[in-house]
Protein backbone atom coordinates (compact mmCIF):
# COMPACT_ATOMS: atom_id res chain seq x y z
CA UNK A 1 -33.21 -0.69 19.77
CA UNK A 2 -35.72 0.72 17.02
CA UNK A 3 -34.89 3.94 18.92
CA UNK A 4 -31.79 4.30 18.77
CA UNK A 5 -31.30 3.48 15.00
CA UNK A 6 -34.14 6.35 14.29
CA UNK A 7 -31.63 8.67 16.56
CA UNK A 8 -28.26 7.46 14.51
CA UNK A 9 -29.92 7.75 10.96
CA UNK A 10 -30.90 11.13 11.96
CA UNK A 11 -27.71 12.15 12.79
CA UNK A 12 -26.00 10.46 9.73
CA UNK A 13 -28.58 12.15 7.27
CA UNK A 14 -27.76 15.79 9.28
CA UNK A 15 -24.44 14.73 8.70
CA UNK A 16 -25.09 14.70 5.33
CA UNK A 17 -26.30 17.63 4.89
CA UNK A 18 -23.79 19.79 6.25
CA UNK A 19 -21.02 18.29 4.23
CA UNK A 20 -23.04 18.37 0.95
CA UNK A 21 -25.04 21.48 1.83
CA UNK A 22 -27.64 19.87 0.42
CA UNK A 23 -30.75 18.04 2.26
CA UNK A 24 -31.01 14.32 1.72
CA UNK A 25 -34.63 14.85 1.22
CA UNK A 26 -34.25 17.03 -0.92
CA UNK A 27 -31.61 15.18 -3.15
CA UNK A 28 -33.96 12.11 -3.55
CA UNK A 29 -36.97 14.17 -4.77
CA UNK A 30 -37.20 13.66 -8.46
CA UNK A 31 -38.29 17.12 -8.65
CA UNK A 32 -35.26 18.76 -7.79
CA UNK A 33 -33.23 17.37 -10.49
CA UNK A 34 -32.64 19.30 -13.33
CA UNK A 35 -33.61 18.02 -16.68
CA UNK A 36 -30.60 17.39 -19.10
CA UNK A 37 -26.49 18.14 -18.39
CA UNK A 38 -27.62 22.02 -17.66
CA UNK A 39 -24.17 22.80 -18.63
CA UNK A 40 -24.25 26.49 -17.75
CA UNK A 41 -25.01 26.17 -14.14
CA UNK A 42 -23.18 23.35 -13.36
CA UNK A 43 -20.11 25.21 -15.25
CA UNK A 44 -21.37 28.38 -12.58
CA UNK A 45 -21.81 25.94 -9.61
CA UNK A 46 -18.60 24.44 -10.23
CA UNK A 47 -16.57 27.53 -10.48
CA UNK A 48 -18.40 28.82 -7.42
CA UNK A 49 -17.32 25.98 -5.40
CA UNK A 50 -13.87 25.50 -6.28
CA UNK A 51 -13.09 29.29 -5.93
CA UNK A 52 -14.63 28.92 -2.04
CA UNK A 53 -12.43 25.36 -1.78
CA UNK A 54 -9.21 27.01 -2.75
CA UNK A 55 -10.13 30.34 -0.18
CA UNK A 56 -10.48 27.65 2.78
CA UNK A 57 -7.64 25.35 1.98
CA UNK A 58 -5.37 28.57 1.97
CA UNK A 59 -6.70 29.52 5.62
CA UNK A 60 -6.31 26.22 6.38
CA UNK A 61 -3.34 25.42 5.07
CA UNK A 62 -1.45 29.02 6.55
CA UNK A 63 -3.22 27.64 10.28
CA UNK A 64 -1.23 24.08 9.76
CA UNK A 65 1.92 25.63 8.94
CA UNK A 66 1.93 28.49 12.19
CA UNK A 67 -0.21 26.08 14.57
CA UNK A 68 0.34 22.38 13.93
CA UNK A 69 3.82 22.37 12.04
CA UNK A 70 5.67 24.19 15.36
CA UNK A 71 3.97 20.65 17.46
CA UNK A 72 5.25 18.62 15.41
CA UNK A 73 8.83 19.32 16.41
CA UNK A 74 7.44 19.57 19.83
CA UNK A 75 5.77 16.37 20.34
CA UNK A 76 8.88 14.15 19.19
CA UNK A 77 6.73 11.27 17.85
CA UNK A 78 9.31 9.92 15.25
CA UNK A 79 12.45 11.49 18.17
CA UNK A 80 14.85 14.00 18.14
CA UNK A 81 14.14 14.16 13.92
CA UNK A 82 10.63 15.40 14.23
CA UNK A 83 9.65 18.80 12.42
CA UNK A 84 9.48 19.93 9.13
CA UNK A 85 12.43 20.61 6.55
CA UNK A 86 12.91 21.62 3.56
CA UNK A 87 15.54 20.61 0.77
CA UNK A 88 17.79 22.73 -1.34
CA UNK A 89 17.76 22.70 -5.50
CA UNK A 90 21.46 22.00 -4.54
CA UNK A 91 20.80 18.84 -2.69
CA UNK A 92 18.44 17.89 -5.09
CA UNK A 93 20.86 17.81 -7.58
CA UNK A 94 23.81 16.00 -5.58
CA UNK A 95 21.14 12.92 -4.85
CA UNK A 96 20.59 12.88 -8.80
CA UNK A 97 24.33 12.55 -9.34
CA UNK A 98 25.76 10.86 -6.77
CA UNK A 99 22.96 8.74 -6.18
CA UNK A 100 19.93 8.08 -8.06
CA UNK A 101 21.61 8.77 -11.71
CA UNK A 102 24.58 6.70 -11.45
CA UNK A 103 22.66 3.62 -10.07
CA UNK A 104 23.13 3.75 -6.13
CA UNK A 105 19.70 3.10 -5.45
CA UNK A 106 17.76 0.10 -6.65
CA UNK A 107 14.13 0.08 -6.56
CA UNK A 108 11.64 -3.40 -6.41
CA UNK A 109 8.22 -3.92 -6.92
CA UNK A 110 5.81 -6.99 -7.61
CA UNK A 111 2.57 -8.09 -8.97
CA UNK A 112 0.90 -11.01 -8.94
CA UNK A 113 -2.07 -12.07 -11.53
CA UNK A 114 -4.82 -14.96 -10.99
CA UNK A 115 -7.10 -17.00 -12.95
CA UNK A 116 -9.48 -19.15 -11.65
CA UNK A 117 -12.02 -21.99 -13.32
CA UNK A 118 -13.66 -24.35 -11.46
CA UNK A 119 -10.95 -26.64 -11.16
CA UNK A 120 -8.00 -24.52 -9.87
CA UNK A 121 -7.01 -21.35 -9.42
CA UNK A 122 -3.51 -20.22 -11.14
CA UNK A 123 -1.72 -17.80 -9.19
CA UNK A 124 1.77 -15.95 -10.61
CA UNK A 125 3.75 -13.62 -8.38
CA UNK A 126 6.33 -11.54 -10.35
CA UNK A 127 9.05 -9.41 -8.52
CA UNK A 128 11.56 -7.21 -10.08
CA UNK A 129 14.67 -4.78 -9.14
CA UNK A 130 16.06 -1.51 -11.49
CA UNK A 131 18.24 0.98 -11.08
CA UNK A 132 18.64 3.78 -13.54
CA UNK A 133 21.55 2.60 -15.36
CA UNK A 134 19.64 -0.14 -16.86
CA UNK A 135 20.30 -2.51 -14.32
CA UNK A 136 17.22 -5.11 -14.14
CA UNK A 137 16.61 -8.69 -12.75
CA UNK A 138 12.94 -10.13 -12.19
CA UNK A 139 12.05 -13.66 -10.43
CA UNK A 140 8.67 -15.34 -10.77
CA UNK A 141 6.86 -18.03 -8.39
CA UNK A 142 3.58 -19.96 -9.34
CA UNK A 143 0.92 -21.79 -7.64
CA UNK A 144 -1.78 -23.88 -8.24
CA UNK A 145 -5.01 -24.34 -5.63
CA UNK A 146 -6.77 -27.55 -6.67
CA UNK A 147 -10.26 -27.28 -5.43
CA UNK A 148 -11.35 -30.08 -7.76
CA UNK A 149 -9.70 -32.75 -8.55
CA UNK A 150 -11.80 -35.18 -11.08
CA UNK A 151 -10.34 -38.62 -10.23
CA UNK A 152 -12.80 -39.16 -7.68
CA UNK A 153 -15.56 -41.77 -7.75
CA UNK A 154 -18.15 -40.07 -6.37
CA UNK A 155 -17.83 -36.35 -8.32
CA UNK A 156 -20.98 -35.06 -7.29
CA UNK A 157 -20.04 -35.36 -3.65
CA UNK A 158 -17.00 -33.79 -4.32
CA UNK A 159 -18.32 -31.02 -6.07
CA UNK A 160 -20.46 -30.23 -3.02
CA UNK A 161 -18.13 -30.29 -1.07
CA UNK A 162 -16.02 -27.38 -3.33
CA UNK A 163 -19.26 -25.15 -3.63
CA UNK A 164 -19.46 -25.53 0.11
CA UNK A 165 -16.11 -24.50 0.74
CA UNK A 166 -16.51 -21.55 -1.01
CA UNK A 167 -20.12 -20.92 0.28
CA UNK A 168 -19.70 -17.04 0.63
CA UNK A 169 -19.87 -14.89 3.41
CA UNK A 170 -21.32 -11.65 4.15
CA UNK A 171 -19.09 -9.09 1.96
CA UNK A 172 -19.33 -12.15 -1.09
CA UNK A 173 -15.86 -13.45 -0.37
CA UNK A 174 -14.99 -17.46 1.10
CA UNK A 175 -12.82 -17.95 3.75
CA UNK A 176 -11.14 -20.05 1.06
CA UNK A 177 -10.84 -17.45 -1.08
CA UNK A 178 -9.86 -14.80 1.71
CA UNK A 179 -6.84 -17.03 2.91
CA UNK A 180 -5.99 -16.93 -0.47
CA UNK A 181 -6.01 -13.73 -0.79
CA UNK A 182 -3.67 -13.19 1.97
CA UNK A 183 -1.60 -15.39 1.36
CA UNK A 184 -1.03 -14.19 -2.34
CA UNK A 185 -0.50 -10.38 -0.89
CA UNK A 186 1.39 -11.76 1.96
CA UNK A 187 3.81 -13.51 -0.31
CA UNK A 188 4.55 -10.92 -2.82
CA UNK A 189 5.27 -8.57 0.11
CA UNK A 190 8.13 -11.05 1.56
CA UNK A 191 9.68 -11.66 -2.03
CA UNK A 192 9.87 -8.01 -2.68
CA UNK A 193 11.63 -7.29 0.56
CA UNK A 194 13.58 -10.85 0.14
CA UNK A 195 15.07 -10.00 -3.23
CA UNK A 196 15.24 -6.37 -2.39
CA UNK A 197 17.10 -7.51 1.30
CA UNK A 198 19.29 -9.86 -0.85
CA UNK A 199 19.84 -9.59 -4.02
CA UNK A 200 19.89 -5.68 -4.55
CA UNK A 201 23.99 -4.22 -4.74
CA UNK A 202 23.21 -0.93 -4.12
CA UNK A 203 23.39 1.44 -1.63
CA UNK A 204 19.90 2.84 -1.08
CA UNK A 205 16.76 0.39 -1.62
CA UNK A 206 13.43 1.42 -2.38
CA UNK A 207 10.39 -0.06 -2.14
CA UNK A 208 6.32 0.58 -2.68
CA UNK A 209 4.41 0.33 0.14
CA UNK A 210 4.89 0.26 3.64
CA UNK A 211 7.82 -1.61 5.21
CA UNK A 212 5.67 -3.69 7.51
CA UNK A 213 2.77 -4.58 5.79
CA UNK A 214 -0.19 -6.47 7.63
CA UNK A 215 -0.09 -9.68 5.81
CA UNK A 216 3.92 -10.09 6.72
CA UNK A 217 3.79 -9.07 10.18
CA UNK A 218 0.32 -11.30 10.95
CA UNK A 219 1.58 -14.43 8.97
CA UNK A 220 -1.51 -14.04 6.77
CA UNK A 221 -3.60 -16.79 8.37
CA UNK A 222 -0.84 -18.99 7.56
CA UNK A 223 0.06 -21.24 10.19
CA UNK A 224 0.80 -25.14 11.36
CA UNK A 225 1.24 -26.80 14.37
CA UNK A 226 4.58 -27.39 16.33
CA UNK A 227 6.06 -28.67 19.23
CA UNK A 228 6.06 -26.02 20.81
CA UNK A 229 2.12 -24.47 19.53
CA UNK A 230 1.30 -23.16 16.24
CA UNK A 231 3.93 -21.76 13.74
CA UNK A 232 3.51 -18.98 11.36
CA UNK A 233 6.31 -19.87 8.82
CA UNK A 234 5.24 -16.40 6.86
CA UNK A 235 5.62 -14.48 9.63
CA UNK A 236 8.84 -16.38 10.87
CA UNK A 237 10.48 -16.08 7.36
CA UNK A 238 9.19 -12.12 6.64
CA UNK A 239 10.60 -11.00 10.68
CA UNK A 240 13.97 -12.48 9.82
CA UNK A 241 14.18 -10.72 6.02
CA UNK A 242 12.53 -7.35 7.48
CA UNK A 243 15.10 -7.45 10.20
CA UNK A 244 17.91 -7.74 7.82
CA UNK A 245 16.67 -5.08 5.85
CA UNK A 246 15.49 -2.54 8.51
CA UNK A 247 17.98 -2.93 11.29
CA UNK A 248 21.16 -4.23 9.36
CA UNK A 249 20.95 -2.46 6.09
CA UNK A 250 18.64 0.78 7.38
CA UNK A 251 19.05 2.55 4.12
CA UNK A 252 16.08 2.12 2.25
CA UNK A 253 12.66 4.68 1.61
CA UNK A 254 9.83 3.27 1.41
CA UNK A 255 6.67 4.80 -1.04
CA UNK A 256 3.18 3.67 -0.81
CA UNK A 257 1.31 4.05 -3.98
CA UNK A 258 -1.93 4.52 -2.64
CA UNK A 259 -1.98 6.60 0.39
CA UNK A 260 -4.88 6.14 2.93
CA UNK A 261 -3.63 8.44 6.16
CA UNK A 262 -6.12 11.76 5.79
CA UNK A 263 -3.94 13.15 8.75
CA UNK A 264 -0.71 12.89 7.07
CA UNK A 265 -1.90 14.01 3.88
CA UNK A 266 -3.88 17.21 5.12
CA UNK A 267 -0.27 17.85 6.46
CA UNK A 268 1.41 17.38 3.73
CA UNK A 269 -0.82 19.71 1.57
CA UNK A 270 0.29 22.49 4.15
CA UNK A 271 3.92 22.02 2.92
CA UNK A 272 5.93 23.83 0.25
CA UNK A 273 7.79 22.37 -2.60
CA UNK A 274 10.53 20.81 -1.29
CA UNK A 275 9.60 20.69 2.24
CA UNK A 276 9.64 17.05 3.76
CA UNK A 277 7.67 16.46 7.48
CA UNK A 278 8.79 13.70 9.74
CA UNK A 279 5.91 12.64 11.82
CA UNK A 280 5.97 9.21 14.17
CA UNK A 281 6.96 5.89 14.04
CA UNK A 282 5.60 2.72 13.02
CA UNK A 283 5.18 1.40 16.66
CA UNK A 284 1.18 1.81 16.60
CA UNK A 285 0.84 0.24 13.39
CA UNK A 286 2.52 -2.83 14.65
CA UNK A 287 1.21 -2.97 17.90
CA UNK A 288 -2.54 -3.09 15.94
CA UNK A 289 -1.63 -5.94 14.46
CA UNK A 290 -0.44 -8.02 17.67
CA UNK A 291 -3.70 -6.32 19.53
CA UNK A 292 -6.33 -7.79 16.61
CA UNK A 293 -5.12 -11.05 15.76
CA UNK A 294 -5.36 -14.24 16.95
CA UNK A 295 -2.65 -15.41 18.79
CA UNK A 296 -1.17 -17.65 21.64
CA UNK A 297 1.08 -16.38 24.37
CA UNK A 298 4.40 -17.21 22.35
CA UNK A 299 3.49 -15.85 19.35
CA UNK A 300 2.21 -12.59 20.59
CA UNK A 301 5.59 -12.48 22.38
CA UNK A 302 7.48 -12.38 18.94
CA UNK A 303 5.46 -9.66 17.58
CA UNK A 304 5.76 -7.91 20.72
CA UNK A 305 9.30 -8.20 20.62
CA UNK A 306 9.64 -7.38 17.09
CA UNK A 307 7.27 -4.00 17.53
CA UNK A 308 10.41 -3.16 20.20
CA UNK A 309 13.00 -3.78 17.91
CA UNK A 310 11.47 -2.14 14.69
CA UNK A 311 8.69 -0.03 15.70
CA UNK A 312 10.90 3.04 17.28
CA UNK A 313 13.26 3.39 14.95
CA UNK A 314 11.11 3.21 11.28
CA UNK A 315 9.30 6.31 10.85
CA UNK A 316 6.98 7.84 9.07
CA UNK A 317 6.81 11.43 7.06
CA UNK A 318 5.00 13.18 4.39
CA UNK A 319 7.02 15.13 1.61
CA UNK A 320 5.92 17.51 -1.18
CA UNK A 321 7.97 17.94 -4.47
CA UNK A 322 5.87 19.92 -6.17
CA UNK A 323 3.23 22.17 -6.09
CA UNK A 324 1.40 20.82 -9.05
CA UNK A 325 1.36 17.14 -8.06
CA UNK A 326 0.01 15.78 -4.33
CA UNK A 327 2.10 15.21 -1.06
CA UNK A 328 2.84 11.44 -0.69
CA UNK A 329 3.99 9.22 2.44
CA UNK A 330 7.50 7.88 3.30
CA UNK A 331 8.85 4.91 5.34
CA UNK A 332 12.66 5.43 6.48
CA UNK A 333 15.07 4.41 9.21
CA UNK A 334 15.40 7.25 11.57
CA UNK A 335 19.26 7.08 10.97
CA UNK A 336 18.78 8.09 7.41
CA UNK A 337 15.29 9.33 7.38
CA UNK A 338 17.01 13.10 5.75
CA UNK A 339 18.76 11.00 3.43
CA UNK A 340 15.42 8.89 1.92
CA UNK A 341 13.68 12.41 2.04
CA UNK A 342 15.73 13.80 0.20
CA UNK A 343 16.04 10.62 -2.46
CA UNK A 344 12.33 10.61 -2.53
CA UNK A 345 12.15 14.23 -3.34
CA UNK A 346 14.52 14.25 -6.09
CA UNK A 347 13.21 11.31 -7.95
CA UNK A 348 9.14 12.78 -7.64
CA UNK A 349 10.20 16.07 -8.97
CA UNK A 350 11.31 14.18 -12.57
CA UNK A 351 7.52 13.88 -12.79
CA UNK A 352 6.02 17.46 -11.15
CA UNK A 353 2.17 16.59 -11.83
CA UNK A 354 1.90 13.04 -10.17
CA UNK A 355 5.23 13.64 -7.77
CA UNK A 356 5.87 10.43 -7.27
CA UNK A 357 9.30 8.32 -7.39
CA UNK A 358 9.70 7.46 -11.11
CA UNK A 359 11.96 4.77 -10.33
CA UNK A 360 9.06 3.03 -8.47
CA UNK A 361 6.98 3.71 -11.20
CA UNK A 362 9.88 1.81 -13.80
CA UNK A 363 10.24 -1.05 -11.58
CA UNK A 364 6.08 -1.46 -11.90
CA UNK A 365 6.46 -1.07 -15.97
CA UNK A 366 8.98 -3.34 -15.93
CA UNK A 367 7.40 -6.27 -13.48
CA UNK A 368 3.57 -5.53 -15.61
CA UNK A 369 5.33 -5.78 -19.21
CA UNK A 370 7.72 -9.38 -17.59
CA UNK A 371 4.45 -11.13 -15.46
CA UNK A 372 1.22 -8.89 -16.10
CA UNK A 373 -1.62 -9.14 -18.35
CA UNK A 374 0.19 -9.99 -21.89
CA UNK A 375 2.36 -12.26 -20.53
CA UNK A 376 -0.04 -14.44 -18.02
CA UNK A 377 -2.51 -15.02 -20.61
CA UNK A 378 -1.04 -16.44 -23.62
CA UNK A 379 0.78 -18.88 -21.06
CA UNK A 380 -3.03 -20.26 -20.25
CA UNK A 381 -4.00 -19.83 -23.88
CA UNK A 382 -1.28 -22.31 -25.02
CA UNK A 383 -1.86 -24.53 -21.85
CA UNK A 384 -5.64 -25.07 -22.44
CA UNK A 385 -5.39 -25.56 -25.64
CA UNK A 386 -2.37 -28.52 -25.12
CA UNK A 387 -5.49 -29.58 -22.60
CA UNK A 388 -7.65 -29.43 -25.54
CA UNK A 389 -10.47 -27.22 -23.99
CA UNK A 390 -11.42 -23.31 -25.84
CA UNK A 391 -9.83 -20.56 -24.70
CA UNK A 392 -11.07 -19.26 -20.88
CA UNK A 393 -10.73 -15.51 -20.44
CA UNK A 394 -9.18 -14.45 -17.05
């Protein structure tokens, strides 16, 4: 066993090496650090090394667009729409008239803030919905998990009992406090897509994110027993909304705001301005879910069956609005998947350098300014001081 961990650190510190160009050895030897900022030759260094980065992403980036963009087409992940497009100033402009400017597409996002003390934690989940024409409605929820609850006789033993619960595990997180935590993710991502599902007029939603998020599609640990075995109500409820919303309604684009996917993004630095890639569908992401979690027979059925329904016909793509800002990821129904391009490109290129959806970026103003930071913490201010306890900071 001793063996074969010598072998893999070897391998991880060669590893190392090649993609620093540095030796590890080397690196931890306080000899071969220089003394001070040494300015000049980092200045030199750094030049050096972005010149030689730019020179390889070009060859890189002109062997993506002749080698990998022509399989794209031909592999037909996402169906008949696969390949690479690009969009016209012309279009561009029709999707900021007809749609985007005149309030035909509606965008949501949430945020939820939480303060705990040793007695509860105090969770608020904020949602809200705009549309360029000033259009805005926001709906809050708030919960309360009472660990500790002082009418007890014997306190002590109940206090134990708390710090035992949320005893911590390996990466410093309870199992309390993990369920939480899905459960809080898990139920902002159903009441964006609710209110988005329901209460949004417009033609075209949009959304952060990915449609099918992990925490809606597993039930987030969340789960009781029935008649008929154990129920995920999360799960249950988010299927029936995400149905609604990606096989009834279908138009809708959906924007993550933190993209993870190297693949997809190495591809979408290959594209031009303009130029929109549409890749695969959803199917594996769902099926990863239903292959990892713990399910019965019945349950795994639903997701199954719901991976059948939704999996083929969401897909994926990568778009590019301008040459300044980075290539981000898009969720659409293959119906309409040109269509959400096209509304994703033209509301990124209103902002070339971070080329990203400004109406995604408005709806998260708007929900931080209505249930972030300033708005969450004078509500506990005035509440523990009612209590008659200082001031706790979150």
């Amino acid at each position: 066993m001793n063996e074969i961990s010598e072998v893999e650190g070897s391998r991880s510190a060669d590893t190392f090496a090649r993609l620093f160009g540095d030796s590890l050895d080397d690196l931890l030897d306080a000899g071969s650090w220089t003394p001070g900022a040494d300015l000049a030759n980092t200045y030199a260094r750094l030049e050096r090394e972005t010149r030689m980065a730019v020179d390889r992403e070009r060859r890189v980036t002109d062997t993506i667009r002749e080698k990998l963009f022509p399989r794209i087409e031909a592999s037909a992940l996402a169906g008949p729409e696969s390949g690479v497009y690009g969009a016209t100033p012309a279009q561009i402009s029709r999707v900021h008239n007809g749609l985007l400017l005149n309030g035909n597409v509606e965008a949501c996002a949430g945020i939820s803030m939480k303060h705990d003390s040793i007695a509860m934690t105090f969770v608020q989940i904020g949602v809200c919905l705009v549309a360029y024409q000033g259009d805005q409605q926001a709906w809050s929820q708030r919960m309360f998990r009472r660990d500790y609850r002082a009418d007890g006789v014997d306190r002590i033993t109940e206090m134990l009992s708390v710090l035992d619960k949320r005893s911590s595990n390996r990466d410093g997180e309870s199992a309390l406090d993990r369920i939480s935590r899905l459960a809080r993710r898990g139920i902002q991502a159903y009441a964006e897509r609710m209110f988005l599902t329901r209460n949004s007029s417009a033609r075209w939603r949009m959304c952060e994110g990915m449609p099918v998020p992990f925490e809606l599609v597993s039930g987030a640990g969340l789960l009781r027993p029935g008649k008929s075995g154990m129920n995920y109500p999360l799960m249950g409820a988010g299927m029936e909304i995400l149905r609604e919303l990606l096989l009834k309604h279908r138009r809708f684009v959906f924007v993550p705001r933190r993209a993870r996917d190297g693949a997809l993004l190495t591809i979408g630095e290959a594209l031009a301005p303009l130029e929109y890639a549409v890749i695969d569908t959803i199917s594996d992401q769902i099926e990863a879910v239903e292959r990892t979690g713990h399910y019965d027979d019945r349950q795994r059925k639903v997701i199954e069956r719901f991976r059948r329904d939704v999996g083929k016909v969401v897909v994926r793509g990568v778009f590019r609005a301008s040459s300044m800002g980075p290539p981000q990821i898009f969720y659409a129904h293959r119906d309409h998947i040109h269509g959400a391009a096209l509304i994703a490109l033209a509301d990124s290129v209103l902002q070339e350098q971070r080329s990203y959806p400004i109406l995604l970026d408005l709806a998260r103003t708007v929900c931080e300014t209505t249930f972030g930071i300033d708005s969450f913490a004078p509500q506990l201010r005035v509440a523990y001081t009612d209590a008659g306890e200082p001031w706790s900071a979150i």
